[in-house]
Protein backbone atom coordinates (compact mmCIF):
# COMPACT_ATOMS: atom_id res chain seq x y z
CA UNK A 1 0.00 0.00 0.00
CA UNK A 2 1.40 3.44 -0.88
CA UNK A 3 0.66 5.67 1.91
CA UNK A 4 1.95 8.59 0.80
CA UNK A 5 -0.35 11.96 -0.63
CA UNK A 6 -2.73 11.33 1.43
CA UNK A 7 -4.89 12.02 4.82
CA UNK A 8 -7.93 10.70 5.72
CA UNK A 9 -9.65 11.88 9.13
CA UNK A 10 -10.60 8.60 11.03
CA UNK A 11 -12.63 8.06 14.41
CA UNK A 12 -12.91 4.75 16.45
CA UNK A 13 -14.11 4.08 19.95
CA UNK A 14 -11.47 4.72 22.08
CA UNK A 15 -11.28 8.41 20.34
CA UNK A 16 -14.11 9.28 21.87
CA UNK A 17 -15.56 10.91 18.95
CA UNK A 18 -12.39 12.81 18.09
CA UNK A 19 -10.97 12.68 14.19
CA UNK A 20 -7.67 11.46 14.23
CA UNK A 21 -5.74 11.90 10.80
CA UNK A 22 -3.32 9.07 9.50
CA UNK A 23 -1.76 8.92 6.19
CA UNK A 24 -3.14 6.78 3.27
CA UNK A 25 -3.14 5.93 -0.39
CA UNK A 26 -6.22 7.08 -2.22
CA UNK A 27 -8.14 3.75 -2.60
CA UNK A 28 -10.33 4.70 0.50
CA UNK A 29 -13.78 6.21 1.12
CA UNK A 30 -16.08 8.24 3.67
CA UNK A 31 -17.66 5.14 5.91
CA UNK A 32 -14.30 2.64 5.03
CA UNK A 33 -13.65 0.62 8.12
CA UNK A 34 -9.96 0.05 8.76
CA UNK A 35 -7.18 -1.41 10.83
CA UNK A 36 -5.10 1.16 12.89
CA UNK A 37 -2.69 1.51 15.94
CA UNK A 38 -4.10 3.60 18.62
CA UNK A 39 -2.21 4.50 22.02
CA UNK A 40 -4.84 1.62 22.91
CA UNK A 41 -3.64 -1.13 20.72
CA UNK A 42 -4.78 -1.91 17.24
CA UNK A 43 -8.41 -1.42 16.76
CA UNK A 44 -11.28 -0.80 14.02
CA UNK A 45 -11.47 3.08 12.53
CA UNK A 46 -13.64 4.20 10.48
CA UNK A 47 -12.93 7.26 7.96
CA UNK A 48 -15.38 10.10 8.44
CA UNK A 49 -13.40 12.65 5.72
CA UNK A 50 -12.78 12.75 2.20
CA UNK A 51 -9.68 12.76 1.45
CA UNK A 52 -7.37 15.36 1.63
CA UNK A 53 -4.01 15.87 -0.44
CA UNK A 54 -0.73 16.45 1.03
CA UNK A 55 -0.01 19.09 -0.80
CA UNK A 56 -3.54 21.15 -0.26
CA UNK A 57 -2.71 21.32 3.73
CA UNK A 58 -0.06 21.76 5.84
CA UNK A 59 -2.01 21.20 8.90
CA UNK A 60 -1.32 17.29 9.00
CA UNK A 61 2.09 17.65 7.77
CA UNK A 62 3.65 16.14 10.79
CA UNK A 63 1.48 13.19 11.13
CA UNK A 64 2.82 9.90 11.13
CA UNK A 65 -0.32 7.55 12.20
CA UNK A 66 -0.55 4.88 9.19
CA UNK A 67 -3.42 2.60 8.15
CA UNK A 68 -2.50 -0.70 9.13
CA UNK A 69 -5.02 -2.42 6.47
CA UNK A 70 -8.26 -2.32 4.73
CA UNK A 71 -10.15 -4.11 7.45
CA UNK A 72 -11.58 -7.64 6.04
CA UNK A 73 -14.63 -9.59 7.26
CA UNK A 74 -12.91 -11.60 9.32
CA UNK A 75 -11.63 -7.93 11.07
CA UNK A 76 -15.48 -7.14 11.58
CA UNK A 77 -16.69 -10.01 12.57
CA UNK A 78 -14.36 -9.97 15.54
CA UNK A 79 -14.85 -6.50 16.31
CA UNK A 80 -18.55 -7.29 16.78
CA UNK A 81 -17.62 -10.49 18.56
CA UNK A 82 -15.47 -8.22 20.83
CA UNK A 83 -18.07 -6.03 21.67
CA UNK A 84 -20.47 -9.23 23.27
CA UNK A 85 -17.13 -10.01 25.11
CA UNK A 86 -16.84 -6.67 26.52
CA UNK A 87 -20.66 -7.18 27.54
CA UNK A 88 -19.59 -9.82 30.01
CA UNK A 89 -16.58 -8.07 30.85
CA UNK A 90 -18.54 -4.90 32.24
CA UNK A 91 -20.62 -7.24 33.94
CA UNK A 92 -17.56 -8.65 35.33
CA UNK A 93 -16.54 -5.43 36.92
CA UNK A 94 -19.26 -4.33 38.37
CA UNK A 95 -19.60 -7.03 40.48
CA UNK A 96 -16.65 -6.73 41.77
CA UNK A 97 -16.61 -3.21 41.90
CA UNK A 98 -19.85 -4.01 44.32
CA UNK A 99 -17.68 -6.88 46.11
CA UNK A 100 -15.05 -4.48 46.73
CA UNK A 101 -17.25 -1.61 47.22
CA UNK A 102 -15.43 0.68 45.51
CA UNK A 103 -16.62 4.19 44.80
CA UNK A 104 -16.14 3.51 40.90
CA UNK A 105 -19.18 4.03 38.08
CA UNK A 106 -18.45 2.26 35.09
CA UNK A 107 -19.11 4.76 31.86
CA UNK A 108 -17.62 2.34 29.34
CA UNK A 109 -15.28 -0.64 28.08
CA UNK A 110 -13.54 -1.00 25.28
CA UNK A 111 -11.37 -4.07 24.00
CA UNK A 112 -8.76 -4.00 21.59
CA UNK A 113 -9.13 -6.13 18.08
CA UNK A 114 -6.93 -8.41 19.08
CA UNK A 115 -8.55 -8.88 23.17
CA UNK A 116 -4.64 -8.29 23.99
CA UNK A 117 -6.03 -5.15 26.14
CA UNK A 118 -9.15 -4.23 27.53
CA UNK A 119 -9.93 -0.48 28.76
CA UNK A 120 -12.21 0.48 31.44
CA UNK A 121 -13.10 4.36 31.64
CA UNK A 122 -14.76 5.26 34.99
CA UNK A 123 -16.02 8.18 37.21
CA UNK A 124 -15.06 8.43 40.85
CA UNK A 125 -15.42 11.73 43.40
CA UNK A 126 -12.00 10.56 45.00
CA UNK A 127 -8.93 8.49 43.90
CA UNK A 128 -9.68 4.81 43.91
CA UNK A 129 -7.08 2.10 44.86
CA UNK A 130 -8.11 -0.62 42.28
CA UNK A 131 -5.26 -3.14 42.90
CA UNK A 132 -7.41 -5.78 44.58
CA UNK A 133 -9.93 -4.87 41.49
CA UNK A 134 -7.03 -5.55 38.47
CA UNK A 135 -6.52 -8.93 40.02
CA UNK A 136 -9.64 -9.99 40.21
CA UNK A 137 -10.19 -8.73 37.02
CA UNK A 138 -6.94 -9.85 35.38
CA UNK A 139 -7.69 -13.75 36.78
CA UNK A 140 -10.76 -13.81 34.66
CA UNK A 141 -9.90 -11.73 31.44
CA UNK A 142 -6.19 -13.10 31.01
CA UNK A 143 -5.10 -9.75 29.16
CA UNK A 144 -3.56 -6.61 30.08
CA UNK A 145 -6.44 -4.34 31.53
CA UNK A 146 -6.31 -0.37 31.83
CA UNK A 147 -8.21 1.42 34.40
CA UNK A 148 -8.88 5.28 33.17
CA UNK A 149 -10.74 8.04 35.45
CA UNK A 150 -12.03 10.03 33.51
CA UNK A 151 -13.57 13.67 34.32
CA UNK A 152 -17.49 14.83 34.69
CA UNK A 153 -17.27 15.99 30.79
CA UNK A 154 -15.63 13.03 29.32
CA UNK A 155 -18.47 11.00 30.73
CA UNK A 156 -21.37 13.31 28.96
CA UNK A 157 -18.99 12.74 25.63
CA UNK A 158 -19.69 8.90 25.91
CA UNK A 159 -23.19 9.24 27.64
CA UNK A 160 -24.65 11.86 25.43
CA UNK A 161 -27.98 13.48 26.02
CA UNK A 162 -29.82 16.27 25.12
CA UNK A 163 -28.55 20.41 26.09
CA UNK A 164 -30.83 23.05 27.61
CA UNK A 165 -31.47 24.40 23.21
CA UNK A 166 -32.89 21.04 22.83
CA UNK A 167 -30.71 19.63 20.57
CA UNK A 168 -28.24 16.58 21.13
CA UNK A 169 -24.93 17.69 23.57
CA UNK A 170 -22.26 19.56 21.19
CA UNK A 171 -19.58 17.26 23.55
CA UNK A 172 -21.12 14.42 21.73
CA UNK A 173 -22.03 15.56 18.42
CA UNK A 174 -18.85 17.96 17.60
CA UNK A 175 -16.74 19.23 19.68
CA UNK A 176 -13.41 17.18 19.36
CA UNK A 177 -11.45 18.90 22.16
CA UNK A 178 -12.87 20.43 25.74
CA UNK A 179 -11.64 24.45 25.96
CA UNK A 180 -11.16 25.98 28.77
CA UNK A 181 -14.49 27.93 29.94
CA UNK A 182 -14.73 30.69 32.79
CA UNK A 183 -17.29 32.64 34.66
CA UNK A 184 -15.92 35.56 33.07
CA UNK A 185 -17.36 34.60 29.75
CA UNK A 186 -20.99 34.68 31.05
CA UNK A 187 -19.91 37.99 32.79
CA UNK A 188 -19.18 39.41 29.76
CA UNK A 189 -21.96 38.38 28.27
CA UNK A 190 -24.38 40.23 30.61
CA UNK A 191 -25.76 36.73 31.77
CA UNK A 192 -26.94 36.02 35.36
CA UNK A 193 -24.98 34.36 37.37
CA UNK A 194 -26.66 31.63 38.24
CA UNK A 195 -24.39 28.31 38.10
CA UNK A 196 -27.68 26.00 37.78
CA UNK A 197 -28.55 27.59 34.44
CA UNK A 198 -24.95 28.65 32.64
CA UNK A 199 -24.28 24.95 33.40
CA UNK A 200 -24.65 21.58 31.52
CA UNK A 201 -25.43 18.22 32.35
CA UNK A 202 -21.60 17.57 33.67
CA UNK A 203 -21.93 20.24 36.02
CA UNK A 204 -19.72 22.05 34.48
CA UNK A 205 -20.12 26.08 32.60
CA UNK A 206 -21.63 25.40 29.04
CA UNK A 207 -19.18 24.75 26.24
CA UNK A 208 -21.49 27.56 24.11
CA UNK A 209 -20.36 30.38 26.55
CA UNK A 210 -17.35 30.49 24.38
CA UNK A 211 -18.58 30.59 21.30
CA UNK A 212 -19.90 33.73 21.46
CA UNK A 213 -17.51 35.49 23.83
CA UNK A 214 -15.31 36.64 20.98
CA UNK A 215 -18.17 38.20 19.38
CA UNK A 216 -19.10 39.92 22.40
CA UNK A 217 -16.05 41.26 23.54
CA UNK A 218 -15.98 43.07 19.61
CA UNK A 219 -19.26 44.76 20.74
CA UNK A 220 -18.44 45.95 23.79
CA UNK A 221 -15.86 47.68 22.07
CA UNK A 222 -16.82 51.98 22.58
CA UNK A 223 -19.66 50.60 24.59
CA UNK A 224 -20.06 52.65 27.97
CA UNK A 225 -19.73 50.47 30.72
CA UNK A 226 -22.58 48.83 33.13
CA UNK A 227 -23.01 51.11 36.17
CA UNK A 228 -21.36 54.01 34.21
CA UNK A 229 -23.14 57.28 35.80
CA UNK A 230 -24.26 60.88 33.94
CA UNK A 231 -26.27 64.06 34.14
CA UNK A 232 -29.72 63.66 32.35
CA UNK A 233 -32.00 66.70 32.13
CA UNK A 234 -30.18 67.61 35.36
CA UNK A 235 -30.91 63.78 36.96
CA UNK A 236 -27.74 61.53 38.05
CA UNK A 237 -28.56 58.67 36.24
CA UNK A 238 -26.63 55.02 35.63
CA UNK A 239 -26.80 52.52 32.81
CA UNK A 240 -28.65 49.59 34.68
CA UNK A 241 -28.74 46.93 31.64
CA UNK A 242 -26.90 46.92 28.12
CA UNK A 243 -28.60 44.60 25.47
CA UNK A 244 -25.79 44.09 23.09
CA UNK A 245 -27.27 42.46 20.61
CA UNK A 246 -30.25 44.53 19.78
CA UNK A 247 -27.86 47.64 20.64
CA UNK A 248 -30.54 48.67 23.90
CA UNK A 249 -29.39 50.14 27.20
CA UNK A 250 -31.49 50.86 29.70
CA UNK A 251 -30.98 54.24 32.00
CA UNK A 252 -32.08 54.91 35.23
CA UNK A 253 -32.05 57.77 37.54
CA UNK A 254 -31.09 57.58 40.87
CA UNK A 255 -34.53 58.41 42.59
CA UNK A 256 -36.08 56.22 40.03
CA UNK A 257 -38.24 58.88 38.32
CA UNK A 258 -36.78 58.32 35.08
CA UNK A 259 -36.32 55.17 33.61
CA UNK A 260 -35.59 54.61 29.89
CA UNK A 261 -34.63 52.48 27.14
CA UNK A 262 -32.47 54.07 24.76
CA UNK A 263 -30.25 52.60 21.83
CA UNK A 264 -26.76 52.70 22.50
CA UNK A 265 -25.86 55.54 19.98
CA UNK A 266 -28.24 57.75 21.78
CA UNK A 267 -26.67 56.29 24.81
CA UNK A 268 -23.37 57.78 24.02
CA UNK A 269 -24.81 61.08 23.38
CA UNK A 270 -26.76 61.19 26.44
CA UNK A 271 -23.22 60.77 28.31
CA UNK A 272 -21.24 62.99 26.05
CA UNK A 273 -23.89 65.90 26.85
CA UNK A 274 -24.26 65.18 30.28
CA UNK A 275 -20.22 65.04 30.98
């Protein structure tokens, strides 16, 4: 096989949904299922990109994951075989996670196409020692066996579910790599500050703060500030709520006599005069 020219973006389960690109010849297609080395073991990919030349994009230039093989019948029907096996094997586990009583939730297994390795991923509020569990484990199985905690928003990856929009988790539909999100992206965004609803199903802030923060942070730009204070028709008065997006402040005085909402343009007038 030349594998050279080539990149094709690939996925398999331990990836967690993430597209990892390996070289390849151009004999393969969106949906292919294929042999590869993982930092699991060797396991079943499947390509979810066309493919993309060499020489179109540097961005894969340093790659050096390889297609093992076109994956054969025999490859598939032991990758479904494997995943009955792993069946038993999570069944396995949790009873002696229960024997053991361990504070361990199982989220998923995963064996390698040739059963040399099996991976457990798990969820724990503490660290767990799991020696007495690998040799229970590793008397049964006969193969090498990795235990993995994993965090609150690896686990709604696998899980999946549903977000507060009503539409199917972005960690589990798109999002290949977890950002760093902080309360100072809802701040900016004028949102209350209530951790209940600027957070998603793994407890932690909503991936979708960012995506608009960038945006935000342009509009604010020349924007007067939240709280900011000026003379109106001879009033102190204070900008008590800025709606960014429909370019609305609201202005209040400080006995309350006067309250209005004013587009921002008028906004800056109002302060210009009254300064």
């Amino acid at each position: 096989m030349n594998n050279e020219g080539y990149f094709v973006g690939i996925i398999c389960d331990s990836s967690k949904g993430k597209k990892y690109y390996y070289t390849s010849d151009n004999s393969f297609k969106i949906n292919d299922a294929v042999v590869i080395e993982t930092s699991l073991g060797i396991e079943i990919g499947f390509i979810v990109t066309d493919l993309i030349k060499e020489s179109e994009s540097t961005l894969y230039s340093d790659n050096s994951l390889t297609i093992i093989r076109k994956a054969s019948e025999e490859d598939l029907k032991t990758y479904e075989n494997n995943k009955l096996e792993t069946i038993k094997a999570i069944k396995l586990f949790n009873e002696n996670v229960s024997k053991l009583k361990l504070d361990m939730k199982l989220i998923n297994a995963i064996y390698t196409l040739d059963k040399a390795k099996i991976l457990f991923s798990y969820v724990s509020e503490e660290r767990v020692d799991f020696r007495e569990l690998l040799k229970e484990l590793s008397s049964v199985l006969k193969c090498r066996i990795e235990l993995r905690q994993i965090g609150s928003r690896d686990r709604s990856k696998l899980v999946g579910g549903i977000g507060i929009c009503g539409l199917p988790l972005c960690c589990s539909s798109f999002l290949n790599e977890f950002e760093g999100i902080s309360i100072n992206m809802a701040k900016n965004q004028y949102l209350a500050l209530n951790i209940q609803k600027i957070s998603g199903q793994c407890n932690k802030l909503l991936c979708c703060l960012k995506y608009e923060d960038a945006d935000y942070t342009k509009l604010k730009e020349d924007v007067p500030k939240l709280g900011q204070k000026f003379t109106y028709e001879n009033k102190l008065c204070k900008v008590t709520s800025l709606n960014l997006l429909s370019s609305i402040a609201r202005i209040e005085s400080e006995d309350k006599d006067l309250i209005l909402n004013v587009s921002i343009d008028e906004l800056k007038k109002m302060i210009r005069k009254g300064n």
